[in-house]
C-alpha atoms as a PDB file:
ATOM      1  CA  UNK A   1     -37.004   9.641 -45.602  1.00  0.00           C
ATOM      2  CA  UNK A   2     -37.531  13.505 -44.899  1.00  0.00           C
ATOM      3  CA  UNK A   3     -34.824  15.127 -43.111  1.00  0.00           C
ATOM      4  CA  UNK A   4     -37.136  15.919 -40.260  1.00  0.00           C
ATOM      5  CA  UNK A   5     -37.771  12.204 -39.669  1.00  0.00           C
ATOM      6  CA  UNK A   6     -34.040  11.343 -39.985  1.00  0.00           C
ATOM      7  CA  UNK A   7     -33.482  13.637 -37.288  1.00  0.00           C
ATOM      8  CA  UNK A   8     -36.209  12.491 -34.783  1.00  0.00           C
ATOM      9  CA  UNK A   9     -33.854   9.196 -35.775  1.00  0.00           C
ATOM     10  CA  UNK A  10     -30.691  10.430 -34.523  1.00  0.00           C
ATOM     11  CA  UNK A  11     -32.452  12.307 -31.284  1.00  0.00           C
ATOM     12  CA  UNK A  12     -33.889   8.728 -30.417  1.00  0.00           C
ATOM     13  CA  UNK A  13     -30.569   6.710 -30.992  1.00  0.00           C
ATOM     14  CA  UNK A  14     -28.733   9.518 -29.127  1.00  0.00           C
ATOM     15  CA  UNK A  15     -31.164  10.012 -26.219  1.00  0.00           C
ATOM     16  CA  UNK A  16     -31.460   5.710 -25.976  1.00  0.00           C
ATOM     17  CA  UNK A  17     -27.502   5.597 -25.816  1.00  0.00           C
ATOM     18  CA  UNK A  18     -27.831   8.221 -22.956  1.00  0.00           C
ATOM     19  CA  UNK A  19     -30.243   6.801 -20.960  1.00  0.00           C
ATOM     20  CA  UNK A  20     -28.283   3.293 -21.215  1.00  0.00           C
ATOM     21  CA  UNK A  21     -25.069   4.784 -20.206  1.00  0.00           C
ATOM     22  CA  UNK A  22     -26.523   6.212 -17.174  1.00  0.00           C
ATOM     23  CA  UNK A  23     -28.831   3.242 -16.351  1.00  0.00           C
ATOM     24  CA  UNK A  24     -25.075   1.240 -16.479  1.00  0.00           C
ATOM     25  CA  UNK A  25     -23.487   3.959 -14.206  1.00  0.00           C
ATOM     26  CA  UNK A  26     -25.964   3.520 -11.660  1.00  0.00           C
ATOM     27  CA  UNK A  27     -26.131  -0.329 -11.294  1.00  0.00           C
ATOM     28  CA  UNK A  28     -22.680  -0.568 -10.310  1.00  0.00           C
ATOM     29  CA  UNK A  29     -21.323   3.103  -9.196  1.00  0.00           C
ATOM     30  CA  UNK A  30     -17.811   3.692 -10.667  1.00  0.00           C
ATOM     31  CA  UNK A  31     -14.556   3.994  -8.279  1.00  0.00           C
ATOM     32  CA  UNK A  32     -13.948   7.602  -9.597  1.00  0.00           C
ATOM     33  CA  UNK A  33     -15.012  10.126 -11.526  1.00  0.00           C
ATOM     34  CA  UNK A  34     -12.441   9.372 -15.103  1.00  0.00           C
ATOM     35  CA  UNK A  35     -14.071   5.549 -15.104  1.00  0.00           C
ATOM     36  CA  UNK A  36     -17.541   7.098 -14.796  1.00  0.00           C
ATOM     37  CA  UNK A  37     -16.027   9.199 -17.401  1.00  0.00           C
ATOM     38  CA  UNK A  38     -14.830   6.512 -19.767  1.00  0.00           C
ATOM     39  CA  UNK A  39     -17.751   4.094 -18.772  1.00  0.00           C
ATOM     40  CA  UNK A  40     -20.172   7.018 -20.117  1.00  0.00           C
ATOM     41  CA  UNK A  41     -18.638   7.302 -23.364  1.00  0.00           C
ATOM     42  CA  UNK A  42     -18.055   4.015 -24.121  1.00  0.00           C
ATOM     43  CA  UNK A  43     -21.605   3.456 -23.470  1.00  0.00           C
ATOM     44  CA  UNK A  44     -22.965   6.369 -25.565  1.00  0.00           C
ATOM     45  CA  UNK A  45     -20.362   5.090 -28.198  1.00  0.00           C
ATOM     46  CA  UNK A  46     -21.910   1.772 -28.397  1.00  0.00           C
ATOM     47  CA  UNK A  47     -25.418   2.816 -28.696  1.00  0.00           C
ATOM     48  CA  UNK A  48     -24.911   5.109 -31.269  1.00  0.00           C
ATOM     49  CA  UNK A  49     -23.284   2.393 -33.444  1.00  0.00           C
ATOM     50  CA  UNK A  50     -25.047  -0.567 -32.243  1.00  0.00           C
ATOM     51  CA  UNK A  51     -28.239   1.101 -31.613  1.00  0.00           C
ATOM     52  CA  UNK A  52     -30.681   0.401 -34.763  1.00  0.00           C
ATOM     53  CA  UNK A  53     -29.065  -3.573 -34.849  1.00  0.00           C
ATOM     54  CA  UNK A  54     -30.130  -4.313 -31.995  1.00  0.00           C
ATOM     55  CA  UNK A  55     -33.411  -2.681 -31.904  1.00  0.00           C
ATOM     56  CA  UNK A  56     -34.200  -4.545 -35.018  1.00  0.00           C
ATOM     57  CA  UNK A  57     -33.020  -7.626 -33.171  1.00  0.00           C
ATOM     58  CA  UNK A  58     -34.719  -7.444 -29.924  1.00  0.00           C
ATOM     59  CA  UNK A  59     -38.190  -6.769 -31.622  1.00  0.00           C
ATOM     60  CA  UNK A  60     -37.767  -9.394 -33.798  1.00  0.00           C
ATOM     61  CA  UNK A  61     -36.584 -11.728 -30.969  1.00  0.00           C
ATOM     62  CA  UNK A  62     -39.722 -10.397 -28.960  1.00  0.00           C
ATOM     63  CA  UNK A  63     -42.137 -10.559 -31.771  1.00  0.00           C
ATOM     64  CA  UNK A  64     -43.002  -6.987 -32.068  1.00  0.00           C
ATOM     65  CA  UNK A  65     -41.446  -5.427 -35.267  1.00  0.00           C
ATOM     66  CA  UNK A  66     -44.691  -4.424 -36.633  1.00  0.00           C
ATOM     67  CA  UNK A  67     -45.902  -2.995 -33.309  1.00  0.00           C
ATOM     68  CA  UNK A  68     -43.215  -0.212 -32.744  1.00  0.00           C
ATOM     69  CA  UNK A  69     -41.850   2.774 -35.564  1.00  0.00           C
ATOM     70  CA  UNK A  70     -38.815   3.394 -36.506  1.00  0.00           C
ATOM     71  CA  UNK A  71     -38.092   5.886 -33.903  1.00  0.00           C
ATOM     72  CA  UNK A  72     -38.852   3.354 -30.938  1.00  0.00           C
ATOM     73  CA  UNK A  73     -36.878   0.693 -32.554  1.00  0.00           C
ATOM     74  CA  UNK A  74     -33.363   3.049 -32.554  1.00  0.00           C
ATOM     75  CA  UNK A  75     -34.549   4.375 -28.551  1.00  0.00           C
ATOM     76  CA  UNK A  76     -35.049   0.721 -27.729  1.00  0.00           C
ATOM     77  CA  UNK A  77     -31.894  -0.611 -29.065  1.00  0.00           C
ATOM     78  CA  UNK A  78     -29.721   1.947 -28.204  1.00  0.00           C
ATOM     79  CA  UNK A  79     -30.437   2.123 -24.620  1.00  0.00           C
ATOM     80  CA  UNK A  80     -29.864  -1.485 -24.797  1.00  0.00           C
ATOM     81  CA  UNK A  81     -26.669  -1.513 -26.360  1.00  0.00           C
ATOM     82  CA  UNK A  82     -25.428   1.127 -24.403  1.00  0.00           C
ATOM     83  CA  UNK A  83     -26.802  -0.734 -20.932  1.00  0.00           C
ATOM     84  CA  UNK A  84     -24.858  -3.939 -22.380  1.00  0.00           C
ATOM     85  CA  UNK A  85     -21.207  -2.312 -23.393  1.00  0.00           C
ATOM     86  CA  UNK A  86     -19.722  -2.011 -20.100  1.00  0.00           C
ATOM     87  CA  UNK A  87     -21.083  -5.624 -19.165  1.00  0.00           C
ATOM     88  CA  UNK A  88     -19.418  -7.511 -22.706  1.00  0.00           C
ATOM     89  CA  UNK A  89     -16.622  -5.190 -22.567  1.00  0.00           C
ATOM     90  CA  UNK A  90     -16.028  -6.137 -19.014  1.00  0.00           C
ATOM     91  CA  UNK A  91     -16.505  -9.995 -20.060  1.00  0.00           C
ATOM     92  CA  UNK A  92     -13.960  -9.724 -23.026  1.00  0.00           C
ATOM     93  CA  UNK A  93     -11.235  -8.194 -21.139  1.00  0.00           C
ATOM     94  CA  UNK A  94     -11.561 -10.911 -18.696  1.00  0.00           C
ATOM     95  CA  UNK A  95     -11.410 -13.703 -21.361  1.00  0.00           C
ATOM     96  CA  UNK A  96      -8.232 -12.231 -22.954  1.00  0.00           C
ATOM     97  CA  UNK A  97      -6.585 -11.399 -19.520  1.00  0.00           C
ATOM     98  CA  UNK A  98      -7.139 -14.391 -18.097  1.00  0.00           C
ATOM     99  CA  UNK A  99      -3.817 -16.425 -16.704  1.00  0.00           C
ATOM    100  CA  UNK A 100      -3.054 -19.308 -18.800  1.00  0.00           C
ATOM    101  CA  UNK A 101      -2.160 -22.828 -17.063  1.00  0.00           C
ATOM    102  CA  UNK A 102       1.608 -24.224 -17.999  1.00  0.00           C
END
């Protein structure tokens, strides 16, 4: 891989994770302005780390791994893992927090 294509790679994963994070901050609008804050960058966080995983995933879960390259894979899964990292996040803490019966 050329370093031209490996950055095309990292714009896609990067703009995907963006465009989650914001898609997530505008379902349900944050209370103020250091959770939209700390919603953002968890989001972008996730999708940068998460991003090619579950791109790979979700086309092979949809059937189309052959149909997309490499770069629409990482946009894909990014955006989706950044949409989704608020939402599990939210889900985990409430698991963990959750009052235990005596």
């Amino acid at each position: 891989m050329t370093e031209t294509e490996t950055l095309w790679l990292w714009l896609a994963k990067a703009g995907g994770a963006i465009a989650g994070s914001a898609i997530s901050l505008a379902y349900v609008l944050p209370d103020n302005r250091r959770e939209a804050a700390i919603r953002f960058a968890v989001g972008v966080a996730c999708g940068l780390v998460f991003g090619g995983t579950a791109g790979l995933k979700i086309a092979a879960e949809l059937g189309i791994t052959g149909a997309l390259g490499p770069g629409e894979l990482m946009l894909m899964g990014s955006a989706a893992a950044s949409l989704c990292a608020w939402w599990a996040l939210g889900l985990i803490m409430r698991v963990l927090t959750k009052p235990r019966r005596s």
